[in-house]
Protein backbone atom coordinates (compact mmCIF):
# COMPACT_ATOMS: atom_id res chain seq x y z
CA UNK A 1 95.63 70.34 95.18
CA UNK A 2 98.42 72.23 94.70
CA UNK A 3 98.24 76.26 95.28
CA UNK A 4 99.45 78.56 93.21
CA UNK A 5 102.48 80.30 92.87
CA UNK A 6 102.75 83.82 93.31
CA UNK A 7 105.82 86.05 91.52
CA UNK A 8 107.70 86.34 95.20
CA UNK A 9 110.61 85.92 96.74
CA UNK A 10 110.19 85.02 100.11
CA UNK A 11 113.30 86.50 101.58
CA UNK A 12 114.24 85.80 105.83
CA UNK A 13 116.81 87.47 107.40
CA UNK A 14 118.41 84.80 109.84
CA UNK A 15 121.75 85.08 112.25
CA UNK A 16 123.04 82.60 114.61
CA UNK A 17 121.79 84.38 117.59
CA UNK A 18 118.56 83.15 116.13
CA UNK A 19 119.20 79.60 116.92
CA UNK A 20 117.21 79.51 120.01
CA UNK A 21 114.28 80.08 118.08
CA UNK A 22 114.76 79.06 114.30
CA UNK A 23 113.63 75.96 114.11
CA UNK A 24 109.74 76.20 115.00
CA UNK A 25 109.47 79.80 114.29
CA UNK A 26 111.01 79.16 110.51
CA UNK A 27 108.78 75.82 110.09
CA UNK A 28 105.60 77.96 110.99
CA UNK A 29 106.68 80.63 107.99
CA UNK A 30 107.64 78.31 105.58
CA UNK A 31 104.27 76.68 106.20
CA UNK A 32 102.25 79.91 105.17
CA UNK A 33 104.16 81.24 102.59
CA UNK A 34 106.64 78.45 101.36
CA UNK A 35 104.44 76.77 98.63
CA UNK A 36 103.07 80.69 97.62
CA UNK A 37 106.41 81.77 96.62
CA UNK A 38 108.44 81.04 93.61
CA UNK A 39 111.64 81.30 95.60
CA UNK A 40 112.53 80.84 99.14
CA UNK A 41 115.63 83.14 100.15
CA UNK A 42 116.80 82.66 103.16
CA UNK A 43 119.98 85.51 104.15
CA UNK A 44 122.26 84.67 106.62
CA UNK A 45 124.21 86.87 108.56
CA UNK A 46 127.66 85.64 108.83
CA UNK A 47 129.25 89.44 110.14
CA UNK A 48 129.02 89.54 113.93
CA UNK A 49 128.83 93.04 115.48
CA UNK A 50 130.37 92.88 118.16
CA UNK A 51 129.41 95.64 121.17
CA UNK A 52 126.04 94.80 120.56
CA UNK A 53 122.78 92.31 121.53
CA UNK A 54 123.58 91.16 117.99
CA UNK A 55 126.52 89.32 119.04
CA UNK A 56 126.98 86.31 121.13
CA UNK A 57 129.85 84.19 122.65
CA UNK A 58 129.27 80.95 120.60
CA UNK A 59 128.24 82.49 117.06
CA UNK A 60 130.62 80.43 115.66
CA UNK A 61 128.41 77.16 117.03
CA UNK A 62 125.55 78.82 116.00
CA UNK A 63 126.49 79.54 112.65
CA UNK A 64 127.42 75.90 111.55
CA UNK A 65 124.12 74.81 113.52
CA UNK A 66 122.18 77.56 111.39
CA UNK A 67 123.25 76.29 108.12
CA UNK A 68 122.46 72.89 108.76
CA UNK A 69 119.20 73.67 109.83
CA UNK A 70 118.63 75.35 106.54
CA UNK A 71 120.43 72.29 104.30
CA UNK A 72 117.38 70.03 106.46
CA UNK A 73 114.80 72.40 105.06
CA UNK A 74 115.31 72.27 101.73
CA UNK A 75 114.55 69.06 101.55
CA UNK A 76 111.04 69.89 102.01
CA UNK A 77 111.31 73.32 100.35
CA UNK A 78 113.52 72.41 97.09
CA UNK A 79 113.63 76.01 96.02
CA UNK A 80 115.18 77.64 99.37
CA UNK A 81 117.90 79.61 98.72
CA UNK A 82 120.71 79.84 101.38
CA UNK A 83 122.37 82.81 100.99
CA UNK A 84 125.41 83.97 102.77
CA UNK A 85 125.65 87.90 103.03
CA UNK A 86 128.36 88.93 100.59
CA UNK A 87 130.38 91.59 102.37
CA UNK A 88 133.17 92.23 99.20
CA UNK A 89 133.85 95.49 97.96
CA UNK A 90 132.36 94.81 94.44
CA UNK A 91 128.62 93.18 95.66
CA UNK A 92 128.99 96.07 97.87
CA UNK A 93 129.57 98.66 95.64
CA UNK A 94 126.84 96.55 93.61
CA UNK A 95 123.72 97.06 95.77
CA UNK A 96 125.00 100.25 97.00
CA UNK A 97 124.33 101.17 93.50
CA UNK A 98 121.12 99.82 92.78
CA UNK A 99 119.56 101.35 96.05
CA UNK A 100 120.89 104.33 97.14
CA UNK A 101 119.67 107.80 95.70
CA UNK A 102 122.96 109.04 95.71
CA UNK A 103 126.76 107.74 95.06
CA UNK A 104 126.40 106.94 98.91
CA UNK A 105 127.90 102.90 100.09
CA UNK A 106 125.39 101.47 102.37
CA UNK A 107 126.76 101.40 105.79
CA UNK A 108 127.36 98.06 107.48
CA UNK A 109 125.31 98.49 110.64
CA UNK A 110 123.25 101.41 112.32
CA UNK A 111 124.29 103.16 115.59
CA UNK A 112 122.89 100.31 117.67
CA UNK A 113 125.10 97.72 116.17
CA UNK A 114 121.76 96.47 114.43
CA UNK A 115 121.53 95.17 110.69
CA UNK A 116 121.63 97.48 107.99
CA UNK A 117 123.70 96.34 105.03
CA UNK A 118 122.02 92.88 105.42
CA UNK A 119 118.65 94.10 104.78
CA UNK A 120 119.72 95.52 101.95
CA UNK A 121 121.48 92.26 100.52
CA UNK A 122 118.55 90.18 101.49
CA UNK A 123 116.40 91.88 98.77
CA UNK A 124 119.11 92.55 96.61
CA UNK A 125 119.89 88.81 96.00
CA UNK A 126 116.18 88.18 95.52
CA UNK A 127 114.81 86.86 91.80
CA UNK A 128 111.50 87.74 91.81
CA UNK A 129 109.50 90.54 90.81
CA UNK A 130 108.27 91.14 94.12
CA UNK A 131 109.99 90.30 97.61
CA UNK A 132 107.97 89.46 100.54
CA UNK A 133 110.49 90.29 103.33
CA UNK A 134 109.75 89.21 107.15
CA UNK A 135 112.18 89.01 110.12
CA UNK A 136 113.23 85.12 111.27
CA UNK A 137 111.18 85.67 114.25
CA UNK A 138 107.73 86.80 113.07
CA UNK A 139 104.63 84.73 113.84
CA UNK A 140 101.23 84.87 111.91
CA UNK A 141 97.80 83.89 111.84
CA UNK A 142 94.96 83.51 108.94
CA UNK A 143 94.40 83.09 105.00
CA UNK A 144 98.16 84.48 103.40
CA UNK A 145 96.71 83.40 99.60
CA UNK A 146 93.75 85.80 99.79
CA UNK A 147 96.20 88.48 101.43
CA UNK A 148 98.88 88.23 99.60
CA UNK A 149 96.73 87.85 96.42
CA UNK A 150 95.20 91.15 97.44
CA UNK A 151 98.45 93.17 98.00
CA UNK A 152 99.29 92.32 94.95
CA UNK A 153 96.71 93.64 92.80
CA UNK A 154 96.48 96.49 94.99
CA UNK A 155 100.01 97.44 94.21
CA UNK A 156 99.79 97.23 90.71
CA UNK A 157 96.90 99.34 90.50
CA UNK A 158 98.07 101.90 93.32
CA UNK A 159 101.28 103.24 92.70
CA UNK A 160 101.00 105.37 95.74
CA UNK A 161 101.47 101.95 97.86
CA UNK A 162 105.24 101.41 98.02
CA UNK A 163 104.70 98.50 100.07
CA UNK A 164 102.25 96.45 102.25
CA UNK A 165 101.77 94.54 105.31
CA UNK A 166 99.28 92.26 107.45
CA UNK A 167 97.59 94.16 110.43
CA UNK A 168 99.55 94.72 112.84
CA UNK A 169 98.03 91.96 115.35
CA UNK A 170 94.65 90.89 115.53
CA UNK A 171 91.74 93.33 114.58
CA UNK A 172 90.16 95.66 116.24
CA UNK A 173 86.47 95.86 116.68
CA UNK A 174 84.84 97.73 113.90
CA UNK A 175 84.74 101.40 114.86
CA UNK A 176 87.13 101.24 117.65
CA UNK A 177 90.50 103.16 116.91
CA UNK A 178 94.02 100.99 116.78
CA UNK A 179 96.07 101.25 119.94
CA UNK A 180 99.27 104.40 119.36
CA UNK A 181 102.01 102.16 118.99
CA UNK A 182 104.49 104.78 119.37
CA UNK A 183 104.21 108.64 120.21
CA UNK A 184 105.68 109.66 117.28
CA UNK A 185 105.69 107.14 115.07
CA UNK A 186 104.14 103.61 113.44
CA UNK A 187 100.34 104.77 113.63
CA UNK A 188 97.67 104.42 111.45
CA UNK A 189 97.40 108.00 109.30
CA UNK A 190 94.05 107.20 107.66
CA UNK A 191 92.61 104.53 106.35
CA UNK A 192 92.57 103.27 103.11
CA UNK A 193 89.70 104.36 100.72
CA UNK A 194 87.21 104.73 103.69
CA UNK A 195 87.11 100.90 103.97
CA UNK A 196 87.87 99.25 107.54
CA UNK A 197 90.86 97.27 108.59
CA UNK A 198 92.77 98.93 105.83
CA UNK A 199 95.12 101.52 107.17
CA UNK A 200 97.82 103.81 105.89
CA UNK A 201 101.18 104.94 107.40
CA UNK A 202 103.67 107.03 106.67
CA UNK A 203 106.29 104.63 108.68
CA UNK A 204 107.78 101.34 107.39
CA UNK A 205 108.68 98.74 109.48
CA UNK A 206 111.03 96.41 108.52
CA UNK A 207 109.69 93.40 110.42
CA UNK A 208 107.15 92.26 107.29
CA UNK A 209 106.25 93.71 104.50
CA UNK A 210 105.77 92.76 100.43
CA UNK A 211 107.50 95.14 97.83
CA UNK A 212 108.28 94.94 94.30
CA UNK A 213 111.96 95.69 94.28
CA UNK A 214 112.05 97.12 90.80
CA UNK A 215 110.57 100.62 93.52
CA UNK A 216 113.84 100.61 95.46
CA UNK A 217 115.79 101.15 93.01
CA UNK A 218 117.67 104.54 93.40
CA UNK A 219 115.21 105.09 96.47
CA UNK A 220 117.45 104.85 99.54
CA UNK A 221 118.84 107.81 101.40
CA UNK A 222 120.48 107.45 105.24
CA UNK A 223 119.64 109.93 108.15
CA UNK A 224 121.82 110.17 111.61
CA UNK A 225 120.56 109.57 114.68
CA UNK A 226 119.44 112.05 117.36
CA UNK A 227 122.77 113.78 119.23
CA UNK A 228 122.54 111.24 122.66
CA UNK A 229 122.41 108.27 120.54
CA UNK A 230 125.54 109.57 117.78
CA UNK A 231 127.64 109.91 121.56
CA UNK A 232 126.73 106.74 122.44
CA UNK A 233 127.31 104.93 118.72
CA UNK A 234 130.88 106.87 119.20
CA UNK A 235 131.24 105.95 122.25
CA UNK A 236 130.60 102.09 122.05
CA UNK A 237 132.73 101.94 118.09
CA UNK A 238 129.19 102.19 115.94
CA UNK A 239 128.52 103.65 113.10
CA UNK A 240 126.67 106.86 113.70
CA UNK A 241 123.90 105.72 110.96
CA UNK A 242 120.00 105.64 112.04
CA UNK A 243 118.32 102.16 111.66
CA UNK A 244 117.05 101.19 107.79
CA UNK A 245 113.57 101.13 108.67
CA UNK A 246 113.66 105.19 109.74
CA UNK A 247 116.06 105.84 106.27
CA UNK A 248 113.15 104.41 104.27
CA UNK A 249 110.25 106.04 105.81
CA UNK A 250 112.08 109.52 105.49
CA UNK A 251 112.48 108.06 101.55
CA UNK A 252 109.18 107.25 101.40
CA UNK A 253 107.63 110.48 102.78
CA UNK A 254 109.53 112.82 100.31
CA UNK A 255 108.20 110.83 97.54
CA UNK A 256 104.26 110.96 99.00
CA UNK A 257 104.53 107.22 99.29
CA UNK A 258 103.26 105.46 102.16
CA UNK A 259 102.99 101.65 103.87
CA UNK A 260 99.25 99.80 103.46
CA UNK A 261 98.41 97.22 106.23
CA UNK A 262 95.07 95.53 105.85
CA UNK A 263 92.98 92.42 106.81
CA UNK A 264 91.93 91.14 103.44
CA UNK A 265 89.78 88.60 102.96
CA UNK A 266 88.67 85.07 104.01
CA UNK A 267 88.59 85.97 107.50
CA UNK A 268 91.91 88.04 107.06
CA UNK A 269 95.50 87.58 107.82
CA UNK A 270 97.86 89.37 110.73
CA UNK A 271 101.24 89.05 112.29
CA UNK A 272 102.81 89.02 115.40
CA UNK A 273 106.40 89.72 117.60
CA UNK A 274 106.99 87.61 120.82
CA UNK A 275 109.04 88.98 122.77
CA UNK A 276 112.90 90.65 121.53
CA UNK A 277 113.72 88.54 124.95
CA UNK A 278 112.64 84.93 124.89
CA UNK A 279 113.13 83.41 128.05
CA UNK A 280 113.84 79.85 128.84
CA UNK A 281 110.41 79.32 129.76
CA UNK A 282 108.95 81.14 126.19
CA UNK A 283 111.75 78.73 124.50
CA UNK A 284 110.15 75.60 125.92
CA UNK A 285 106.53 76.19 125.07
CA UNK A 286 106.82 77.82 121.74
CA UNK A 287 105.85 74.99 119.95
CA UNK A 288 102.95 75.16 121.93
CA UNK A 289 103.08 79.57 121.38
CA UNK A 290 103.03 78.61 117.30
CA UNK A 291 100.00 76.29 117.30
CA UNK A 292 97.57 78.56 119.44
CA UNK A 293 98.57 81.76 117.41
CA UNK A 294 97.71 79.53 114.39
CA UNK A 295 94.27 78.58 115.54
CA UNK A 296 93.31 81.84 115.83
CA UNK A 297 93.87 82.21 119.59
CA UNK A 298 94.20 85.71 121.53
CA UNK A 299 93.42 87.65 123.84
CA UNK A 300 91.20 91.31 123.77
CA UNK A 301 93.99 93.27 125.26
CA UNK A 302 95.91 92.19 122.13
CA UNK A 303 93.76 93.56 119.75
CA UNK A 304 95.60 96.29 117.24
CA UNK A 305 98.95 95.30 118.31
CA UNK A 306 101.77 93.32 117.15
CA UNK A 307 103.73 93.22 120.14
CA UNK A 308 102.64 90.26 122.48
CA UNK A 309 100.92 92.04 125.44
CA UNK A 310 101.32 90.19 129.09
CA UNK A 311 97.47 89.12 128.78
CA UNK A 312 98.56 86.99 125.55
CA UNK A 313 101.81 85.92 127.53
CA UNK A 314 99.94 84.76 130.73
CA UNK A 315 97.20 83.04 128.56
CA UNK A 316 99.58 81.11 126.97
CA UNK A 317 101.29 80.08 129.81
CA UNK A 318 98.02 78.87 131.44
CA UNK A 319 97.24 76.71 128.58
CA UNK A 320 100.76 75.51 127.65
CA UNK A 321 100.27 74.59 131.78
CA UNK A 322 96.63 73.02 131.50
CA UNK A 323 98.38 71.23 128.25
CA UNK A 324 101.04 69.56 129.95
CA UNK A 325 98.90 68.32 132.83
């Protein structure tokens, strides 16, 4: 049996410095969420920024490499979209338009030489009533229908969600507290209604999360970066913008918005980042990465966090090891 068919746009942002990783990484997405979504849109950035860890020697290569890998997957996923980013003045002035709170042009890239403008595009070019938007390298684990299913209703009948999100890694134990992620920022503020696993934050992050993009219209402001990192966008040729993900939680907190993760139902559903750095030897055995993560596998020490911790890396190593022997 067939399942159904939610109003989403499952949107991917993908660049050829992704190659070393697309294939397995993509597969495992498009196996959770592929058949949920009315449309698969898959953006690909085709503007290298150079001075950066976004740019690479053979993006060229890469690039032709990418696309092909995207023509082989629609064969099994008829309604991916491949959509080049459209960097001309009019689409630019375009979704400049429909996003930003003011008469503002969305800049190209932030002061790290990191996406910006592509984000945008991504949803921009999107069909659906709501986008589910994830970052090409994002791993998962557990029941997407009933989550996504959930977020749904729970963002129709709470306009105070702007967006949502699976936990951020696996769950704690009920009545523990979730691991600070960040000083600052990206903790839990409260939870949701009293009820555990469901927590609220007044950060987005841009790595997953399910809007309806119908909210982001006229919602987008930018903010600078602190002083040290404005001399060092200057002083590298960046543009002295702070990253999209900070814009939009500065957006979000004037309105008295804020970001729901939760577990949801039928034993819940979470998501994961491997490493920004994939070595050789996380390259070889991510296959092997993928299909643990999708069993359910980790470790305590990776409870309440996304990030994999080096207990999850060394377990997986031992039984990638105890695999191959």
């Amino acid at each position: 049996m067939s399942r159904m068919k939610f109003p989403v746009s499952l949107q991917i942002n993908v660049a050829p410095v992704d190659m070393a990783f697309l294939a397995p990484i993509m597969a495992h997405q498009l196996s959770i969420f592929g058949n949920l979504c009315e449309e698969i849109v898959v953006t690909v950035e085709t503007k290298k920024s150079e001075n950066s860890r976004w740019s690479s020697s053979d993006w060229d290569t890469n690039l032709t490499s990418l696309l092909l890998l995207l023509e082989e997957m629609q064969v099994s996923y008829p309604h991916l979209l491949i959509s080049k980013i459209d960097y001309s003045s009019a689409t630019h002035k375009k979704a400049s338009d429909f996003f930003m709170e003011s008469s503002e042009l969305l800049p190209w890239k932030d002061f790290r030489g990191g996406p910006y403008y592509s984000y945008y595009y991504g949803v921009f070019s999107c069909s659906q009533k709501y986008v589910l938007h994830m970052d090409s390298d994002m791993l998962y684990c557990g029941s997407a229908e009933a989550w996504l299913r959930e977020a749904l209703a729970m963002m129709e009948e709470d306009k105070e969600v702007l967006l949502c999100s699976p936990l951020v890694g696996p769950p704690v134990r009920k009545g523990e507290e979730v691991p600070i992620a960040h000083k600052k920022r990206y903790n839990p503020i409260g939870n949701y209604q009293s009820r555990d696993f469901y927590y609220k934050y007044k950060d987005i992050s841009t790595r997953i999360y399910l809007i309806e993009k119908e909210r982001l219209h006229g919602f987008a402001i930018t903010t600078r970066p602190n002083l040290d990192q404005w001399i060092k966008a200057i002083w590298r040729g960046l543009p002295c913008y702070h990253t999209p993900e900070r814009s939009l939680s500065v957006a979000m907190q004037k309105r008295n918005l804020f970001r729901l993760d939760f577990l949801g139902e039928d034993g819940g559903f979470w998501s994961y980042h491997p490493p920004a750095k994939k070595s050789e030897n996380f390259l070889n055995m991510l296959p092997h990465v993928i299909s643990e993560i999708e069993r359910g596998f980790f470790t305590e020490a990776q409870r309440g966090r996304q990030q994999f911790t080096t207990s999850l890396l060394e377990a997986l190593e031992e039984s990638f090891r105890q695999s191959k022997s």
